[in-house]
Protein backbone atom coordinates (compact mmCIF):
# COMPACT_ATOMS: atom_id res chain seq x y z
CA UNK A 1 85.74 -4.88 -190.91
CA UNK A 2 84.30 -1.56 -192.73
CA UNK A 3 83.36 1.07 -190.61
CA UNK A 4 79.76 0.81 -191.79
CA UNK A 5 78.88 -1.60 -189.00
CA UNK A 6 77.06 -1.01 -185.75
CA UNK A 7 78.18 -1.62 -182.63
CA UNK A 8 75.80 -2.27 -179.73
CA UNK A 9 75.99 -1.62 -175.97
CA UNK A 10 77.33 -4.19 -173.62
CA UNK A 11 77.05 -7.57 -174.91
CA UNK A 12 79.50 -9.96 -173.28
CA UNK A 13 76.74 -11.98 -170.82
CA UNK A 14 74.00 -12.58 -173.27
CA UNK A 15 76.20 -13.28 -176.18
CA UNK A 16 78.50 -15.82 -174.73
CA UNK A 17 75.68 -18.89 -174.74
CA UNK A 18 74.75 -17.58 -178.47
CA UNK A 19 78.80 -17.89 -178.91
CA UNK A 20 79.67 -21.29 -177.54
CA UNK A 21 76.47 -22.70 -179.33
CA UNK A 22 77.19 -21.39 -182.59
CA UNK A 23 81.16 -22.06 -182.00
CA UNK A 24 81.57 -25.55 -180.04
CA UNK A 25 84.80 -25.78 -180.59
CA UNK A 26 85.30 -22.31 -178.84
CA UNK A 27 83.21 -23.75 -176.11
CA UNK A 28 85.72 -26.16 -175.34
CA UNK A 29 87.96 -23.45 -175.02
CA UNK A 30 89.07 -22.07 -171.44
CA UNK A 31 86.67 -19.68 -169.66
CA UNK A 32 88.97 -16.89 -170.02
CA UNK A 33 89.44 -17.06 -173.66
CA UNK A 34 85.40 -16.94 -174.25
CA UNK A 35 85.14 -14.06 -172.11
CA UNK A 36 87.92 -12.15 -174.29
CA UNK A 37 85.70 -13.07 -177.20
CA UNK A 38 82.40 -11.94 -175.17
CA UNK A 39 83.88 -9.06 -173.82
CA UNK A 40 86.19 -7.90 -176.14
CA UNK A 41 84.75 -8.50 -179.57
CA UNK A 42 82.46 -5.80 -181.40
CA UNK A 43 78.51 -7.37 -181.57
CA UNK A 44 78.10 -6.71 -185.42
CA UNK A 45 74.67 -6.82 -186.91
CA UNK A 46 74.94 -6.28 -190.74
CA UNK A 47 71.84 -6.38 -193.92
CA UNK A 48 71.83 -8.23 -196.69
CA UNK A 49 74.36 -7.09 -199.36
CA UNK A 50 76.68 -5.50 -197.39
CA UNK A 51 80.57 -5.76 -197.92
CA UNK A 52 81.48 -6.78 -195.02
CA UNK A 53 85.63 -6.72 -196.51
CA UNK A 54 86.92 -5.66 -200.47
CA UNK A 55 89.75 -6.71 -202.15
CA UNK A 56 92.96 -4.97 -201.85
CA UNK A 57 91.53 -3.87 -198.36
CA UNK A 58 93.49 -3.95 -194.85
CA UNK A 59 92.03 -6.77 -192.47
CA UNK A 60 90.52 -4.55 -189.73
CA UNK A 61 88.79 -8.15 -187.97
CA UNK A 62 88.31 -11.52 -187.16
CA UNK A 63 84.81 -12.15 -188.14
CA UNK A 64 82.96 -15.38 -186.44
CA UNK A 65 79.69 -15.37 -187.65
CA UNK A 66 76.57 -16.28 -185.37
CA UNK A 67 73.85 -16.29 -187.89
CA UNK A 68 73.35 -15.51 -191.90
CA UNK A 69 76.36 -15.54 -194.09
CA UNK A 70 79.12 -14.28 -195.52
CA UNK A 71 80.00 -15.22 -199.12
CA UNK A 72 83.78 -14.44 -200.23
CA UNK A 73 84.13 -14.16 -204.32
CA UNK A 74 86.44 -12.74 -206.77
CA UNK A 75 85.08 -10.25 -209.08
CA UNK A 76 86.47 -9.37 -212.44
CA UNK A 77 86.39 -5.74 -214.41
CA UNK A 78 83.15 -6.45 -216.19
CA UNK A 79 81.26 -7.35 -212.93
CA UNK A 80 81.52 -11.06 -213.19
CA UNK A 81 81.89 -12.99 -209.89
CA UNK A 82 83.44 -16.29 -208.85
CA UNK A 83 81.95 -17.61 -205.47
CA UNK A 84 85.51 -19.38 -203.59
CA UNK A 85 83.06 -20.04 -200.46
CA UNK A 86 80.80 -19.08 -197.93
CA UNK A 87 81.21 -18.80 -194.34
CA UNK A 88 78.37 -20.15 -192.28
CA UNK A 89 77.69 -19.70 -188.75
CA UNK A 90 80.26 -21.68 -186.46
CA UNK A 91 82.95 -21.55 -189.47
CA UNK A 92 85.80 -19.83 -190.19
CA UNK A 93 87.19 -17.43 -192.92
CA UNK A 94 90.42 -19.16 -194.19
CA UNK A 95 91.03 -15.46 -196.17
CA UNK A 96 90.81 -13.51 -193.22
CA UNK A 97 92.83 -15.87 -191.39
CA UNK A 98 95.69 -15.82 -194.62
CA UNK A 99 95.48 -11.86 -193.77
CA UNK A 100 95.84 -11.90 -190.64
CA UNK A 101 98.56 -14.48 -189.89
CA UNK A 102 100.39 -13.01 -193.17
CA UNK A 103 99.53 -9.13 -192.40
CA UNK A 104 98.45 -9.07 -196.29
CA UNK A 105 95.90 -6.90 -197.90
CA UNK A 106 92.92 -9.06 -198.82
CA UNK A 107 92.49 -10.94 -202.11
CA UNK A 108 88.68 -11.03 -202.18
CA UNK A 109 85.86 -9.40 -201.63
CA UNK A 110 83.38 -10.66 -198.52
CA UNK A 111 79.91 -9.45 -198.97
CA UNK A 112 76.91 -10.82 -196.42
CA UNK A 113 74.45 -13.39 -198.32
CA UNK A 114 71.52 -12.43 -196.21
CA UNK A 115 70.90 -9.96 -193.16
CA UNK A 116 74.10 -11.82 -190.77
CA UNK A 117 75.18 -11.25 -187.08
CA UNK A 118 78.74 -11.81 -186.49
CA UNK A 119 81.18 -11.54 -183.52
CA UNK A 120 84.02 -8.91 -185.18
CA UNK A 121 87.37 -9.51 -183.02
CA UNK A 122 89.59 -6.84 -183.34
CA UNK A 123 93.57 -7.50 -184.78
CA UNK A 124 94.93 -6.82 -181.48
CA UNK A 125 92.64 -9.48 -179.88
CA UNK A 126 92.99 -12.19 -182.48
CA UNK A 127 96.95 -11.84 -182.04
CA UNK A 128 97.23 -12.14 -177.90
CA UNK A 129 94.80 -14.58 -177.85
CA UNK A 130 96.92 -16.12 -180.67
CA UNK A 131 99.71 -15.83 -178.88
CA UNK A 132 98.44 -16.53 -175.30
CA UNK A 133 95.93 -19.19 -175.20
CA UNK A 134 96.97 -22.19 -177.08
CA UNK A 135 93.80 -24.10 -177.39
CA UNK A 136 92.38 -20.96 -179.58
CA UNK A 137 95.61 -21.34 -181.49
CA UNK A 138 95.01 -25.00 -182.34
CA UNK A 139 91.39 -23.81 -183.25
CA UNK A 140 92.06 -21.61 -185.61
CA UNK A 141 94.99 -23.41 -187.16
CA UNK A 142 92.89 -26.96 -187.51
CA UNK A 143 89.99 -25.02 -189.16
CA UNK A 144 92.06 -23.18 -191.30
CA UNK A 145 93.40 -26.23 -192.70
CA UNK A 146 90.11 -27.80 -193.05
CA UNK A 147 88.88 -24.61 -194.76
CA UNK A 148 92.07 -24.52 -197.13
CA UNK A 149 91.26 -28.26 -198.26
CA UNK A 150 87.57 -27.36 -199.08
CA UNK A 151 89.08 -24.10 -201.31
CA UNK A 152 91.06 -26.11 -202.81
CA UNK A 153 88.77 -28.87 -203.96
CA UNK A 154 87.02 -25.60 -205.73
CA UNK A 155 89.56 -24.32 -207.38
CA UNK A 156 89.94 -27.86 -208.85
CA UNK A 157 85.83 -28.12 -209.64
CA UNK A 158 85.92 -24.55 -211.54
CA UNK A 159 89.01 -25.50 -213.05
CA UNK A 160 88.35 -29.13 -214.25
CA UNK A 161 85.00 -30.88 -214.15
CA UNK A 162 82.61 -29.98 -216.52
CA UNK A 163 79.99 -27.01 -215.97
CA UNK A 164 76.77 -29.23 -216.27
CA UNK A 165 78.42 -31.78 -213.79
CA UNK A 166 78.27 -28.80 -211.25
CA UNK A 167 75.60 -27.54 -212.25
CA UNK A 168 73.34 -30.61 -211.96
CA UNK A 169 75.94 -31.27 -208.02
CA UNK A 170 74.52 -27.93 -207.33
CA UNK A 171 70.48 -28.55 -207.86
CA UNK A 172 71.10 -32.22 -206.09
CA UNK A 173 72.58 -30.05 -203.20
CA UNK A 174 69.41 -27.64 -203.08
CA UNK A 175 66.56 -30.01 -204.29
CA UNK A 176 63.80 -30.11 -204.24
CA UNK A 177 63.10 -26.86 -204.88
CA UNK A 178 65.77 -23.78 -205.39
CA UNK A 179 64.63 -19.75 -205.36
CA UNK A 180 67.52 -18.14 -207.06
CA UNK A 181 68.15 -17.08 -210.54
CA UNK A 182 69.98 -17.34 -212.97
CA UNK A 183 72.31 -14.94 -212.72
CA UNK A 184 72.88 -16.00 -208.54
CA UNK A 185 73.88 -20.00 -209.76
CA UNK A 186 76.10 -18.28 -212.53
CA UNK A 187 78.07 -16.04 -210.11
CA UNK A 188 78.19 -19.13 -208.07
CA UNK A 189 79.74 -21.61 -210.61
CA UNK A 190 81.79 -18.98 -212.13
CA UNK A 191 80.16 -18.77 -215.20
CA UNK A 192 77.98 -16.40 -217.12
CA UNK A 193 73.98 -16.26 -217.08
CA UNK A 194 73.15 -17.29 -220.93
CA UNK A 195 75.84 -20.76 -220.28
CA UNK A 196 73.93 -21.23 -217.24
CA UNK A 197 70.32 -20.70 -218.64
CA UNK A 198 71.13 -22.83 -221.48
CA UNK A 199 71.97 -25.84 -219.39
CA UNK A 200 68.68 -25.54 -217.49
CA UNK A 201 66.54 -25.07 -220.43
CA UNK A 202 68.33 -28.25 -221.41
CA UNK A 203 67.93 -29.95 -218.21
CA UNK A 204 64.01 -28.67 -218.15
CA UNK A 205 63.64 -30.28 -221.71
CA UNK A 206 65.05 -33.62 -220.43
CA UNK A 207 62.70 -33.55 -217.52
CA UNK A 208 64.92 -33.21 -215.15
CA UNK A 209 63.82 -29.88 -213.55
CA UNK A 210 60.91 -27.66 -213.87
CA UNK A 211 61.63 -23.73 -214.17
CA UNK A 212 59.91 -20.80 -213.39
CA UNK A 213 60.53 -17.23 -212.37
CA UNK A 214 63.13 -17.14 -209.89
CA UNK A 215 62.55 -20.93 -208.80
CA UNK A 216 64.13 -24.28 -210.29
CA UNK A 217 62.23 -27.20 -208.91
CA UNK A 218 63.99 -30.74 -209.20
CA UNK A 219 61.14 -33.33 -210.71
CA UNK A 220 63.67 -36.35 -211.42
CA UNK A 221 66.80 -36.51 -209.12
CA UNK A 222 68.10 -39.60 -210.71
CA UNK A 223 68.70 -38.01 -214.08
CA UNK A 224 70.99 -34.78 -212.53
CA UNK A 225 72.89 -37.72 -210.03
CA UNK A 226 73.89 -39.86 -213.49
CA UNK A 227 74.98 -36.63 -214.99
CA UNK A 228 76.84 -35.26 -211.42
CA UNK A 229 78.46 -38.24 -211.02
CA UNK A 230 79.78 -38.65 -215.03
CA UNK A 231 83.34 -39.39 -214.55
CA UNK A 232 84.67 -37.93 -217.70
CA UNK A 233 85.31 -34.05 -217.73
């Protein structure tokens, strides 16, 4: 983690119920292991917009978020961004994991979505209690796996299916009413803002969705599901 966050004082007693209901599988873990992660871990509280790890960067933590978000993105020379995924309380990052278990540099950039609290445990930690407890080991393996499938089935969306598909996948997923613009759903479908403010001007003119400044409201569902669920690419 950059040295930009805050540490509070002693946390370990009030934070441990916040822990094991934002993290139930580290509930299930053994008393002594949650206490590590009470005790040990740095109490983060970060803003919105801050980068919480850049690419190329060492991994200085292992973050576990307790509320907000984190969203991890490549970003190319000219400032254009490609969201890979977001890590939402009681998930894992499968990046800082990759680091961590491969003692690599990062290959992203992890920047916090909205103001986010987060548990930050510190290399040393994450490798005893790697080493030492093996229910935390079969946590973190089982997630990253899980995490790895979901990256995976975004690579192949970006890569393959068609941008209105995702596009219309994406308003289903927010409906019935999104505050973002344009350029926030382009960054997010790896695109540019004119593509993406095309397709909505064509989706407004076919009635699917109604558009206004910084909000896309969803007036007919069933048009944007026949189009997200076109087969052909």
């Amino acid at each position: 983690m950059e040295e930009t966050m805050q540490t509070p004082t002693d946390h370990a007693d009030p934070l441990k119920a916040t822990i094991c209901k934002r993290f139930p599988r580290i509930a299930a873990l053994p008393p002594e292991t949650i206490e590590s992660i009470a005790r040990e871990g740095r109490h983060v509280v970060l803003t919105r917009d801050t980068r919480v790890f850049e690419e190329g960067g060492p991994c200085g933590g292992f973050p576990l978020v307790l509320s907000g978000a984190i969203k991890v993105f490549k970003q190319a020379p000219s400032g254009r961004q490609l969201l890979l995924y977001r890590v939402e309380p009681g998930e894992l990052c499968v990046l800082t994991t990759s680091c961590l278990l491969g003692q690599a540099n990062y290959s992203a950039t992890g920047a916090t979505e909205r103001d986010t609290e987060l548990i930050a445990l510190r290399v040393p930690l994450f490798h005893r209690l790697l080493s030492s407890s093996e229910p935390f080991r079969a946590l973190v393996f089982s997630t990253f796996s899980e995490r790895m499938v979901d990256l995976m089935r975004r690579v192949e969306e970006v890569a393959f299916q068609r941008l209105d598909r995702r596009l219309a996948a994406l308003l289903l997923d927010r409906a019935p009413e999104l505050r973002v613009t344009h350029q926030n759903l382009a960054d997010e479908l790896g695109s540019v803002r004119e593509i993406v403010s095309r397709l909505l001007k064509s989706f407004e003119e076919r009635g699917w969705v109604n558009l206004g400044r910084e909000r896309i409201a969803v007036v007919d569902a069933e048009g944007l599901r026949q189009l997200a669920d076109d087969a052909a690419f």
